[in-house]
C-alpha atoms as a PDB file:
ATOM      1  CA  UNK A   1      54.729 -35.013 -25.868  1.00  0.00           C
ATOM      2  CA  UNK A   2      52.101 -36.347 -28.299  1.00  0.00           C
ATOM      3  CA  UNK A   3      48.830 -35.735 -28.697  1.00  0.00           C
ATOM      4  CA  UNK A   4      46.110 -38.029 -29.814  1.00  0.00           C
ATOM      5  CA  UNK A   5      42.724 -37.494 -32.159  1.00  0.00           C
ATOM      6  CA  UNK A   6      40.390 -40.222 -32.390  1.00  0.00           C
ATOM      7  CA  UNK A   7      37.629 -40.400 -35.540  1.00  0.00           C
ATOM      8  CA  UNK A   8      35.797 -42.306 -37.102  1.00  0.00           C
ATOM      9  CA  UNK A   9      32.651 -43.236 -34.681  1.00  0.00           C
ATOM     10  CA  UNK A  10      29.001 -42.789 -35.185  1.00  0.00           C
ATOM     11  CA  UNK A  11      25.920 -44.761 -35.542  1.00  0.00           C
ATOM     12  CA  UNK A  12      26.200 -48.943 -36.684  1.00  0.00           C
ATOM     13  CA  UNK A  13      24.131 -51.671 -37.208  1.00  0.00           C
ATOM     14  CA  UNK A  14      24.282 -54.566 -34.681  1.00  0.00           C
ATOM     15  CA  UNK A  15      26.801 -57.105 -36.768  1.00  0.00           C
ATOM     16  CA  UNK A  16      27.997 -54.010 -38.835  1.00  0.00           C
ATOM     17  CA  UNK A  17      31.347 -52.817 -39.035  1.00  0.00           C
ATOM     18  CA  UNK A  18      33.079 -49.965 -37.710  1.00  0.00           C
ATOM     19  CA  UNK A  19      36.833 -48.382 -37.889  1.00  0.00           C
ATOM     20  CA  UNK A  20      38.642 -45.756 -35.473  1.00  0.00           C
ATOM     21  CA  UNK A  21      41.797 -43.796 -36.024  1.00  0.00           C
ATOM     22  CA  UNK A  22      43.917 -42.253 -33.208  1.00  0.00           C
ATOM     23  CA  UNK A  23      45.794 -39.640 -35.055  1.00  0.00           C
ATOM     24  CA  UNK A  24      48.977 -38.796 -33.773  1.00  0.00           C
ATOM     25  CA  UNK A  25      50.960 -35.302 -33.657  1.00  0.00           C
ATOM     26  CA  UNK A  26      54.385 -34.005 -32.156  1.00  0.00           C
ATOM     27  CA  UNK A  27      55.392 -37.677 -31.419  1.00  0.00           C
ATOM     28  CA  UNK A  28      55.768 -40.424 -33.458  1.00  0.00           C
ATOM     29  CA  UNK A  29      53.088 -43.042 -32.885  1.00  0.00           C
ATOM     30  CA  UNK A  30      55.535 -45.597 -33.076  1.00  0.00           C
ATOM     31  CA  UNK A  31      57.091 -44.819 -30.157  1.00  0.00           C
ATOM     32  CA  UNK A  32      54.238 -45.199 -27.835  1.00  0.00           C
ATOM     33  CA  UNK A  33      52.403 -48.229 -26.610  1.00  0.00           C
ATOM     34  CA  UNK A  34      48.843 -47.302 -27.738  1.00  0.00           C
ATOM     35  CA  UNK A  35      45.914 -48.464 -25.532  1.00  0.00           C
ATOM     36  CA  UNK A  36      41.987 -48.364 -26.847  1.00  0.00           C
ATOM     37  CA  UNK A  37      39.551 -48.073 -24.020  1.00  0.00           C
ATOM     38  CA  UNK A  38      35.863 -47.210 -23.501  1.00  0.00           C
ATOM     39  CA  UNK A  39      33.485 -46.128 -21.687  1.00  0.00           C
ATOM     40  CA  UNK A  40      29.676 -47.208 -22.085  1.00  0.00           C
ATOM     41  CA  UNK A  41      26.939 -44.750 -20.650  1.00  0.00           C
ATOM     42  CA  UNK A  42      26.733 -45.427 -15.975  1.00  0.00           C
ATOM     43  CA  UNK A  43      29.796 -47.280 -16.443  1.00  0.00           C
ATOM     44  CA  UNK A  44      33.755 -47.365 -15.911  1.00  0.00           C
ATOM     45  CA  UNK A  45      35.803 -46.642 -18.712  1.00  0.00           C
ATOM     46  CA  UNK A  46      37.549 -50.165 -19.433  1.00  0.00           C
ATOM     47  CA  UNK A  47      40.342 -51.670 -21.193  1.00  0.00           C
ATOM     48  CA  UNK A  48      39.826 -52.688 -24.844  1.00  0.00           C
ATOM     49  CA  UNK A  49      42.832 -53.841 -26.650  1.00  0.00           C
ATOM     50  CA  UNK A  50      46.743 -52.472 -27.324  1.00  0.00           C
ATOM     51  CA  UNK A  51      49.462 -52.400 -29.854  1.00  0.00           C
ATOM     52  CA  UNK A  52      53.081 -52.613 -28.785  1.00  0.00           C
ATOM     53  CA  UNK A  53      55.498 -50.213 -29.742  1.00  0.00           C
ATOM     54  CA  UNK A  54      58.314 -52.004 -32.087  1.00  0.00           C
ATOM     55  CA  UNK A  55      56.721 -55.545 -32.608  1.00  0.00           C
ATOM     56  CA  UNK A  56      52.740 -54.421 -32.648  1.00  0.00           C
ATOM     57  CA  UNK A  57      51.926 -57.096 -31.023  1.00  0.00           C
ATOM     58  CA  UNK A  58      48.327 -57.012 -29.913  1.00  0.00           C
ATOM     59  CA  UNK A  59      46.291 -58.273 -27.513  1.00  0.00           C
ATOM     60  CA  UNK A  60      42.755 -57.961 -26.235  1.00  0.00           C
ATOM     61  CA  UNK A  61      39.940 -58.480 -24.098  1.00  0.00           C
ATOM     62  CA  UNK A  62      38.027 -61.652 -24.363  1.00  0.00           C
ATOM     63  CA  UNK A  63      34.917 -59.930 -25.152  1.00  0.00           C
ATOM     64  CA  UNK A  64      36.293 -58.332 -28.641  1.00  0.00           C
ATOM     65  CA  UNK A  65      39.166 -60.729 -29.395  1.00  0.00           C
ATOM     66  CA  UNK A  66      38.135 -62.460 -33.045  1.00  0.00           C
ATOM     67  CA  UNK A  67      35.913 -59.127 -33.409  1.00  0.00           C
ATOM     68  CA  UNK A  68      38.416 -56.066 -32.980  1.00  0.00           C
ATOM     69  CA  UNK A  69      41.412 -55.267 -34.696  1.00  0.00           C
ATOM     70  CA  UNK A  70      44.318 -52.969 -33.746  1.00  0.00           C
ATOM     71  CA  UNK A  71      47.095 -51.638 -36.852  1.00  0.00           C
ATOM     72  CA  UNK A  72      49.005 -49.567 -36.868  1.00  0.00           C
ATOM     73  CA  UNK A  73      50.265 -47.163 -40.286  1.00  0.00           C
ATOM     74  CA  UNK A  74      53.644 -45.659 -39.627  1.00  0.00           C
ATOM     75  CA  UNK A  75      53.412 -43.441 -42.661  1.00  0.00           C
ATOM     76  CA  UNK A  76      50.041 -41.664 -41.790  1.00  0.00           C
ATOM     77  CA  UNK A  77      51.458 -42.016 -37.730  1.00  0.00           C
ATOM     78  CA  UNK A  78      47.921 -43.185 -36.860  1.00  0.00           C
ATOM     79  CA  UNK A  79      46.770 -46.225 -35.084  1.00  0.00           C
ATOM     80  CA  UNK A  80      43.224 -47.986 -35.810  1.00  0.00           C
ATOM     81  CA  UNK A  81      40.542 -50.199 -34.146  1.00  0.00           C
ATOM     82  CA  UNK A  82      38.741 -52.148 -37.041  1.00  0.00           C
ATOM     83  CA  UNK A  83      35.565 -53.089 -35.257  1.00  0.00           C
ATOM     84  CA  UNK A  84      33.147 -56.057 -36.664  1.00  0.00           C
ATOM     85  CA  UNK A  85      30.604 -58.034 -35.900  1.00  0.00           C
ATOM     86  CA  UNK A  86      29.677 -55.114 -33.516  1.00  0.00           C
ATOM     87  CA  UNK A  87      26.693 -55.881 -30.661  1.00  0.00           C
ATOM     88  CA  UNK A  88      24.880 -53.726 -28.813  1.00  0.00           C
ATOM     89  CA  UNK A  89      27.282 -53.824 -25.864  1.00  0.00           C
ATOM     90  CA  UNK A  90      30.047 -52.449 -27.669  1.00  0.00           C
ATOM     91  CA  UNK A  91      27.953 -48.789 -28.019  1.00  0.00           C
ATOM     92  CA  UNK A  92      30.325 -46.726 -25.773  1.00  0.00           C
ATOM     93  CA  UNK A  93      32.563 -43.829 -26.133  1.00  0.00           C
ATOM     94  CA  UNK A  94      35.878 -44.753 -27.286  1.00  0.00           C
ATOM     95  CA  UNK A  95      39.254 -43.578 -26.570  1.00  0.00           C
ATOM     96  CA  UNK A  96      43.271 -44.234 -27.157  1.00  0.00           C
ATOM     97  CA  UNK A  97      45.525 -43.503 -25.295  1.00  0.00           C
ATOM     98  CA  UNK A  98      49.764 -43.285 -24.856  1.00  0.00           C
ATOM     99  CA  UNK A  99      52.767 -44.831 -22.825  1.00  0.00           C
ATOM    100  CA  UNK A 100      56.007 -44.803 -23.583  1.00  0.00           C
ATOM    101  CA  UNK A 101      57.345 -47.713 -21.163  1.00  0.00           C
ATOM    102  CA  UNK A 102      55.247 -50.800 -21.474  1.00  0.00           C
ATOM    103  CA  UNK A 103      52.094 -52.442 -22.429  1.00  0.00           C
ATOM    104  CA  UNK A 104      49.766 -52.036 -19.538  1.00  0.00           C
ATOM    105  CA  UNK A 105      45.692 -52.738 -19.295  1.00  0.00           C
ATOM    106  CA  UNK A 106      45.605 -50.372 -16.528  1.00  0.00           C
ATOM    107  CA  UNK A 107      44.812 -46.750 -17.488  1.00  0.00           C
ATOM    108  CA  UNK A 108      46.096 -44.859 -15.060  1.00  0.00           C
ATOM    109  CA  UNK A 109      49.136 -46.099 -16.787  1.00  0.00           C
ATOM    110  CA  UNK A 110      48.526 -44.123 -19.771  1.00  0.00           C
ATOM    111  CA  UNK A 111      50.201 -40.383 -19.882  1.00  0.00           C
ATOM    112  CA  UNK A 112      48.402 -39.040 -23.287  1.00  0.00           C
ATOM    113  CA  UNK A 113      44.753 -39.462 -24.163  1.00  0.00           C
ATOM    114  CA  UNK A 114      43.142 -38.248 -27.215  1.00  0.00           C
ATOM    115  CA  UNK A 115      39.272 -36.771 -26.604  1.00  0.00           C
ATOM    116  CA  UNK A 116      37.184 -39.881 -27.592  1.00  0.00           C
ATOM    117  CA  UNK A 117      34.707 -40.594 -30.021  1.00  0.00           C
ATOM    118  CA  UNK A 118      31.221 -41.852 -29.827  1.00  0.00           C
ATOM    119  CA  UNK A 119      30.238 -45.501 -31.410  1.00  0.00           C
ATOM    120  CA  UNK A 120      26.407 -46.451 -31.295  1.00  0.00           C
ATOM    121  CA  UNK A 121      25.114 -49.612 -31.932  1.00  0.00           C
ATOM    122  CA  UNK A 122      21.848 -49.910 -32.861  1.00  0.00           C
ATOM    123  CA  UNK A 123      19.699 -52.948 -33.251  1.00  0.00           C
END
């Protein structure tokens, strides 16, 4: 099975820019459809965005699409979220997540889940 790492959150301006990894180990990311979702503080964790697994094709919700960016780097078997234009409403604790099957926007999809990391927007 494969287990997941996110980094790279923390404190950002409102408009500022932000990018998350989701290291991967004992599986290669590539086989895995890779989900981001977060949570924001009293609410439910929610779909973000995904990468397919041999085309990385991406999609995403309408309220990052032109702002978020998923990749993914075979060589370094990591997968990132390249955040701009960040708003307040994006502050929220972030997470990937793993399927081997399909794309899916529904997280109880998801088999493997990496711990999350913590993005704060501030005005």
């Amino acid at each position: 099975q494969v287990q997941l790492v996110e980094s790279g959150g923390g404190l950002a301006q409102a408009g500022g820019s932000l990018t998350l990894s989701c290291a991967a180990s004992g599986r290669t990311i590539s086989d895995y459809y890779i989900g981001w979702f977060r949570q924001a503080p009293g609410k439910e964790r929610e779909f973000v965005g995904r990468i397919s697994r041999a085309l990385r094709t991406t999609y995403y919700v309408d309220s990052v699409k032109d702002r978020f960016v998923i990749s993914r780097d075979n060589a370094k078997n990591t997968v990132y979220l390249q955040m701009n234009s960040l708003k307040l409403e994006d502050t929220a604790v972030y997470y990937c997540a793993a399927r081997a099957t399909s794309a899916s926007p529904n997280q109880l999809r998801y088999d493997y889940w990496g711990q999350g990391t913590q993005v704060t927007v501030s005005s």
